[in-house]
Every structure is written in structure tokens, then in C-alpha cells.
Protein backbone atom coordinates (compact mmCIF):
# COMPACT_ATOMS: atom_id res chain seq x y z
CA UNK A 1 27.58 26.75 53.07
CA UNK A 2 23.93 25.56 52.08
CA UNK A 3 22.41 26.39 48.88
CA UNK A 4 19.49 29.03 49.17
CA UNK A 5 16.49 27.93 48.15
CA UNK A 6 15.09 29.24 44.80
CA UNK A 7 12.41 31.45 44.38
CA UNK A 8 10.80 32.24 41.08
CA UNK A 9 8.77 35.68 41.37
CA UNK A 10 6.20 37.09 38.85
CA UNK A 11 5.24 40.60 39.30
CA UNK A 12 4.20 42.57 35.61
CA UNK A 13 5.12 45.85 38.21
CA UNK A 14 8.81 46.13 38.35
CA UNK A 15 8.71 47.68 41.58
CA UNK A 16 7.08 44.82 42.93
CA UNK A 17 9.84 42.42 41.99
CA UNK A 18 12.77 44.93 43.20
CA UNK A 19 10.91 45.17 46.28
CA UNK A 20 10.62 41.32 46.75
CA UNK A 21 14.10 40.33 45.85
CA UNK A 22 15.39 43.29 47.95
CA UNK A 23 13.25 41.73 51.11
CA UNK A 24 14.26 38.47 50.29
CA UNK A 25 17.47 38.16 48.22
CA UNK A 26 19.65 37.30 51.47
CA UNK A 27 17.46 34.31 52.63
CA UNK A 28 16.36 33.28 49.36
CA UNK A 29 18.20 33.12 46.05
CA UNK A 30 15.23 35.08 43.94
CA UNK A 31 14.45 35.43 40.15
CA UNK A 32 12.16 37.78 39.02
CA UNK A 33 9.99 38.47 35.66
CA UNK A 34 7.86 41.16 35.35
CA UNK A 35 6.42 40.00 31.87
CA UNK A 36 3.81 37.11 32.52
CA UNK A 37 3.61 36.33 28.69
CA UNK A 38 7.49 35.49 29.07
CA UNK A 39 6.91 33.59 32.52
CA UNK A 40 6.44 30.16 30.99
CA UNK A 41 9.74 30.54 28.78
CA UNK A 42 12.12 31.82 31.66
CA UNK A 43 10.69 28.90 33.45
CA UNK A 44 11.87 26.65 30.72
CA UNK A 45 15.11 28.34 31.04
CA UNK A 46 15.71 27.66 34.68
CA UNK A 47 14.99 23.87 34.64
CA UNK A 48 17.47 23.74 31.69
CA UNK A 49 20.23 25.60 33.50
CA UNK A 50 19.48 23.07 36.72
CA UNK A 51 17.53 26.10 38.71
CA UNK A 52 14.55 24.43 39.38
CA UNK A 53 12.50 26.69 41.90
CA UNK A 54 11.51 25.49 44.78
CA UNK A 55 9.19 28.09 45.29
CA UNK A 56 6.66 29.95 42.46
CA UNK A 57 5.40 33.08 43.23
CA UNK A 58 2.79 35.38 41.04
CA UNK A 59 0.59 38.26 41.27
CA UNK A 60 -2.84 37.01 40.68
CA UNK A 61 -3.39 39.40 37.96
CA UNK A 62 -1.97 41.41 34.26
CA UNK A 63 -3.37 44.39 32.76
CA UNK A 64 -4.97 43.56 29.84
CA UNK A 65 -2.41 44.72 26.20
CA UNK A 66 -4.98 47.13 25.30
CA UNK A 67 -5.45 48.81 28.54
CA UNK A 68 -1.38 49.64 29.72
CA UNK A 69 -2.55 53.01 29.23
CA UNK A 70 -5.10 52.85 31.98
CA UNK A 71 -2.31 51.83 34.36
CA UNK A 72 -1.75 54.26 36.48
CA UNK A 73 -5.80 55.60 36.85
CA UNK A 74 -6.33 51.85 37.65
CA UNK A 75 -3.99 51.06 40.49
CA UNK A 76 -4.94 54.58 42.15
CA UNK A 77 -8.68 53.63 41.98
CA UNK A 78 -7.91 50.13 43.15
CA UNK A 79 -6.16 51.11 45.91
CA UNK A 80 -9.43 53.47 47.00
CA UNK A 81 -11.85 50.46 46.19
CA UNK A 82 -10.46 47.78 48.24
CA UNK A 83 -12.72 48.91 51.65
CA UNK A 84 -15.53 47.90 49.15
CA UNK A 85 -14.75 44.15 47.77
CA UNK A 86 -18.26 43.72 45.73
CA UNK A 87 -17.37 47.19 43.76
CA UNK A 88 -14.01 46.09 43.17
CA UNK A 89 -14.45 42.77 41.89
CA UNK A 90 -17.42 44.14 39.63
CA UNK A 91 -15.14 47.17 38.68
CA UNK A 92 -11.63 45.54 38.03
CA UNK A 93 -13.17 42.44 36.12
CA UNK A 94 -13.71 44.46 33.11
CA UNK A 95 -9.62 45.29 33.19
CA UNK A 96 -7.84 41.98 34.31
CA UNK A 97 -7.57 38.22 33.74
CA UNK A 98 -6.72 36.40 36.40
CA UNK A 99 -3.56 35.49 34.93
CA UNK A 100 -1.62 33.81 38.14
CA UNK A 101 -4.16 30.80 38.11
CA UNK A 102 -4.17 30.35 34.69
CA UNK A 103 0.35 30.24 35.07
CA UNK A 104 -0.11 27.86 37.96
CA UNK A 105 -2.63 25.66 35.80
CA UNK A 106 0.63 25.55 32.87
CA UNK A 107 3.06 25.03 35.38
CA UNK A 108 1.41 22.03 36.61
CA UNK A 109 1.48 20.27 33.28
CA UNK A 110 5.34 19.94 33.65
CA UNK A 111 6.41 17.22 35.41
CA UNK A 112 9.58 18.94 36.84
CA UNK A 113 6.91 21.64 38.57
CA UNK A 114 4.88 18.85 39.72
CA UNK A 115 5.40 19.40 43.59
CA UNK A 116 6.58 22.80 43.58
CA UNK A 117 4.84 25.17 45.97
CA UNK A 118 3.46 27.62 43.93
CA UNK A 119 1.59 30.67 45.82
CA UNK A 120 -0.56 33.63 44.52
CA UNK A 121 0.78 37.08 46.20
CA UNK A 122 -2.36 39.12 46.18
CA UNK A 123 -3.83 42.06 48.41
CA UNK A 124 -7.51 40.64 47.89
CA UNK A 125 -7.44 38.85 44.77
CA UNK A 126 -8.35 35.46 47.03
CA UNK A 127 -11.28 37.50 48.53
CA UNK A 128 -12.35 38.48 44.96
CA UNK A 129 -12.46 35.03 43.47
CA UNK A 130 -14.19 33.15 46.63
CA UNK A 131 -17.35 30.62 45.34
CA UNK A 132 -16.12 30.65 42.10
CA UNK A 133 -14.35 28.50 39.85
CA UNK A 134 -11.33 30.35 40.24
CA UNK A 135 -10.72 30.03 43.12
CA UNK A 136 -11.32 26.06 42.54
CA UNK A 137 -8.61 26.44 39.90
CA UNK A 138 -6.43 26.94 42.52
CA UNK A 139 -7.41 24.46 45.14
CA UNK A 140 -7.29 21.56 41.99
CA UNK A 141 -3.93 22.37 41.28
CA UNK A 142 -2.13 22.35 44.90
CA UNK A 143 -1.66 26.43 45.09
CA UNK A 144 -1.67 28.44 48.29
CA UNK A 145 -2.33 32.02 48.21
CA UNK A 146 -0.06 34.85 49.79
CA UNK A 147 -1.18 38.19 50.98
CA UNK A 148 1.15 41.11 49.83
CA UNK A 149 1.70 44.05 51.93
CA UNK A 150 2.54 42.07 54.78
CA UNK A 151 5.68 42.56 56.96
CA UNK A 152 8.71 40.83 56.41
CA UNK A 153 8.70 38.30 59.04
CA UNK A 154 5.56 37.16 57.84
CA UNK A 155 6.03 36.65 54.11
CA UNK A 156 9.11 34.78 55.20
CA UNK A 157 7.11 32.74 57.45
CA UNK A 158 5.04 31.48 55.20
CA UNK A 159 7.99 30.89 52.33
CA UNK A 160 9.53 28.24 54.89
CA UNK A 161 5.89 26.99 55.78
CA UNK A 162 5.70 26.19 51.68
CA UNK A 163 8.99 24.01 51.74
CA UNK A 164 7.90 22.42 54.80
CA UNK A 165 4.71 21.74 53.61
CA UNK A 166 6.92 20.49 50.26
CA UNK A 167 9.52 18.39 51.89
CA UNK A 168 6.80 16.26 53.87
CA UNK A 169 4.84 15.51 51.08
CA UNK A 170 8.48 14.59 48.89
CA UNK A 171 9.01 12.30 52.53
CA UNK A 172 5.73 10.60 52.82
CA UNK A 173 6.22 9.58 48.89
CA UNK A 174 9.40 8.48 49.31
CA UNK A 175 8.38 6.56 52.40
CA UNK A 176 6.09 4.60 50.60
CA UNK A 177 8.07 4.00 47.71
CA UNK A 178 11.23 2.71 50.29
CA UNK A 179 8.42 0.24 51.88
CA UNK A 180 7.35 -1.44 48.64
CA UNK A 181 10.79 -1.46 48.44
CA UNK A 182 11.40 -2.96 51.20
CA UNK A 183 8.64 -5.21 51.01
CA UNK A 184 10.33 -7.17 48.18
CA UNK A 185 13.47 -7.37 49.86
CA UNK A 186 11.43 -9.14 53.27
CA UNK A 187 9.78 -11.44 50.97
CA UNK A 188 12.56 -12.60 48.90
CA UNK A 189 15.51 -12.60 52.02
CA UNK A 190 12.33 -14.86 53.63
CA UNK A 191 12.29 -17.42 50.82
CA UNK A 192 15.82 -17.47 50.09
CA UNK A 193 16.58 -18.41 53.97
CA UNK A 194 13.16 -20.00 54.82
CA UNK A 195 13.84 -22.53 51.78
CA UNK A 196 17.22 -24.10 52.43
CA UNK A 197 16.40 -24.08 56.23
CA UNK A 198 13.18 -26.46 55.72
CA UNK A 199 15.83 -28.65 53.49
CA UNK A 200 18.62 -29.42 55.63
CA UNK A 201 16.35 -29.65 59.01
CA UNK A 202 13.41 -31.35 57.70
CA UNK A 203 11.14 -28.70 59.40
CA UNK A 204 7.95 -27.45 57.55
CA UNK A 205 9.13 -24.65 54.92
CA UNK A 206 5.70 -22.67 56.32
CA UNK A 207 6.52 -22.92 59.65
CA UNK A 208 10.16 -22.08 59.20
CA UNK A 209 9.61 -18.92 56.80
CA UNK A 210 6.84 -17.58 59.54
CA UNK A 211 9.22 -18.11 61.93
CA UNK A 212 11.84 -16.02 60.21
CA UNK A 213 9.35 -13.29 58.89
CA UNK A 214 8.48 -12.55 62.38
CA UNK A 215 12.12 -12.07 62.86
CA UNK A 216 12.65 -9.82 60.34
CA UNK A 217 9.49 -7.72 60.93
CA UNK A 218 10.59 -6.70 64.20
CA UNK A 219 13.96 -5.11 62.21
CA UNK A 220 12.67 -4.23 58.87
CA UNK A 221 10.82 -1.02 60.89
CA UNK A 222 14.00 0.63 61.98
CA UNK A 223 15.92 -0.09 58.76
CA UNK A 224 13.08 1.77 56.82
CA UNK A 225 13.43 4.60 59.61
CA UNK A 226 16.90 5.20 59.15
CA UNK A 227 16.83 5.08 55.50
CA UNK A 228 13.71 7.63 55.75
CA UNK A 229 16.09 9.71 58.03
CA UNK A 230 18.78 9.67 55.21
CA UNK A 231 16.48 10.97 52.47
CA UNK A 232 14.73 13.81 54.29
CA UNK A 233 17.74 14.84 55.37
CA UNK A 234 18.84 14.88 51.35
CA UNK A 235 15.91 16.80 50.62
């Protein structure tokens, strides 16, 4: 049996991370935090225990320490404000830091995170942030938003979209770094049979290694394909 794929989920409402693993624990193996302050040192945790993600997930935003109070009167107006985005945004800036960005922004500093999908699950956060730098913030640093309070079947859509999206870019880097590779390989299998060739027939060594680099142009292709083949398939 396949290992899931890992998702690492940052909600600071606990129902929010019951909810996701309980929509997603049977497709996906899922960790959850609900404390962003802790988020970086979990993460720490994971890649030492050899559970790197391969997914990151946060809410977009954390109620402020000095405002846990307000919690409750907050989410109730939110809720009521979201038919009127420019009220919103002018109302809940006061309360919250955008505090997913800012995580993505640490994440990408480790190397280990580096390619990652890493997605911000927000009702209208992404609408909230538009033309500024925000929103910038996460456009610089390779994040895709997801909108919560979507069915199922979409959320899990998307997830697979991610590793897709993931596993190409792992490919195409991997494709170059198999061509340089292969590369060398052409140019030194050229000399080594283009030289002692030229020697023992007398035949010009430039005309004898063009001869055989047009040989092994036509193969080198299909050996890079099948080795390409190999590693996606790894991935």
C-alpha cells in the first residue's frame, strides 16, 4: 500500500482542524496545529522525524494575544460583514495580522520547504488583500490560496492539483539536471571512442567524433526519456 501524502494544517480554531482532518484524514495523512506561534517548531519537528509535508496549509489570519476575548463577537460580526468586502477589510484590520503569509514567508527560508505547496485556506482573506503587498507576499514566495467552505470534492481537487503542480516542477528540475548530466557523458563517450578510432584508421579525429556524435544524438534522447520516466515515477 502507498504512503498518503502529508498534509500539515494550521487552523488557531480547533474546530477548523477537526473538521479538516475528519474530511481528509482517509485520503491524506493530516497534522494539525491550532497555535500559529508553535507552527514553525512542530514544523521543525516533522522534518526531524522524516514527515516532511508535502502539502502546507494555513488560515490566513490569528487573533491578535490581547484581543482572544473579542473572539467570539468577532467571528459572529465577520460572518455578517463578508456581503460587504470594503467594511470588512477596514473593520477586521484593526483585529488581525495576516499571519499565514508571514508563516509561508518563514517556511520558505528552509531549504527542506523549498518546493512544498503551501496554500492559504481563507473565506475572503485573498479578496481582502488584492493590490497590496500582501497579496505580493504571496505570489513572491510560490503560495496558492484555498477557499474554505467549499465542498469536499473540491478542496480535494485542488490538494491533488498542488502535488501535481509539485511533482512537475520536481520533474522539469530533475530533467535538466539528468541532461547536463548526460551531456558530459556524450562528450566524454565521444572523445574516448572518436580518439582511438582516428588512431588506428588514420581518419580525421573531427570527422570521426562528428560522425559518432551524430550517432549518439539520435539515442541519447530516449535514454534521457526513460531515465525521466524512472524518476517521476519515484516522486
Amino acid at each position: 500500500m502507498s504512503k498518503k501524502p502529508i498534509i500539515f494544517f494550521c487552523d488557531d480554531k480547533v474546530r477548523e482542524t477537526e473538521n479538516f482532518k475528519e474530511r481528509h484524514g482517509k485520503e491524506f495523512e493530516v497534522e494539525t496545529i491550532d497555535n500559529f506561534n508553535k507552527f514553525m517548531e512542530r514544523l521543525r519537528e516533522l522534518i526531524r522525524e522524516q514527515k516532511i509535508p508535502d502539502i502546507i496549509i494555513t488560515n490566513l489570519s490569528y487573533l491578535k494575544d490581547n484581543y482572544q476575548y473579542k473572539r467570539e463577537e468577532l467571528e459572529a460580526e465577520g460572518k455578517r460583514l463578508r456581503e460587504e468586502i470594503e467594511r470588512v477589510n477596514n473593520y477586521l484590520e484593526c483585529f488581525y495580522n495576516p499571519g499565514g503569509i508571514k508563516l509561508l514567508e518563514e517556511v520558505r527560508k528552509l531549504k527542506e520547504c523549498q518546493n512544498i505547496p503551501f496554500a492559504i485556506y481563507t473565506r475572503l482573506g485573498w479578496l481582502l488583500h488584492a493590490g497590496n503587498d500582501e497579496l505580493k507576499k504571496v505570489e513572491e514566495n510560490n503560495g496558492e490560496w484555498m477557499r474554505k467552505g467549499e465542498d469536499k470534492m473540491y478542496e480535494e481537487s485542488r490538494l491533488h492539483q498542488m502535488l501535481r503542480a509539485r511533482n512537475n516542477m520536481l520533474a522539469i528540475k530533475r530533467y535538466t539536471k539528468t541532461t547536463k548530466n548526460m551531456l558530459w557523458i556524450f562528450a566524454g563517450v565521444t572523445l574516448l571512442l572518436a580518439l582511438p578510432y582516428a588512431y588506428f584508421t588514420n581518419q580525421d579525429i573531427l570527422m570521426v567524433g562528428a560522425t559518432i556524435a551524430a550517432l549518439l544524438l539520435g539515442v541519447m534522447p530516449l535514454v534521457i526519456e526513460q531515465r525521466i520516466k524512472k524518476e517521476i515515477t519515484n516522486l
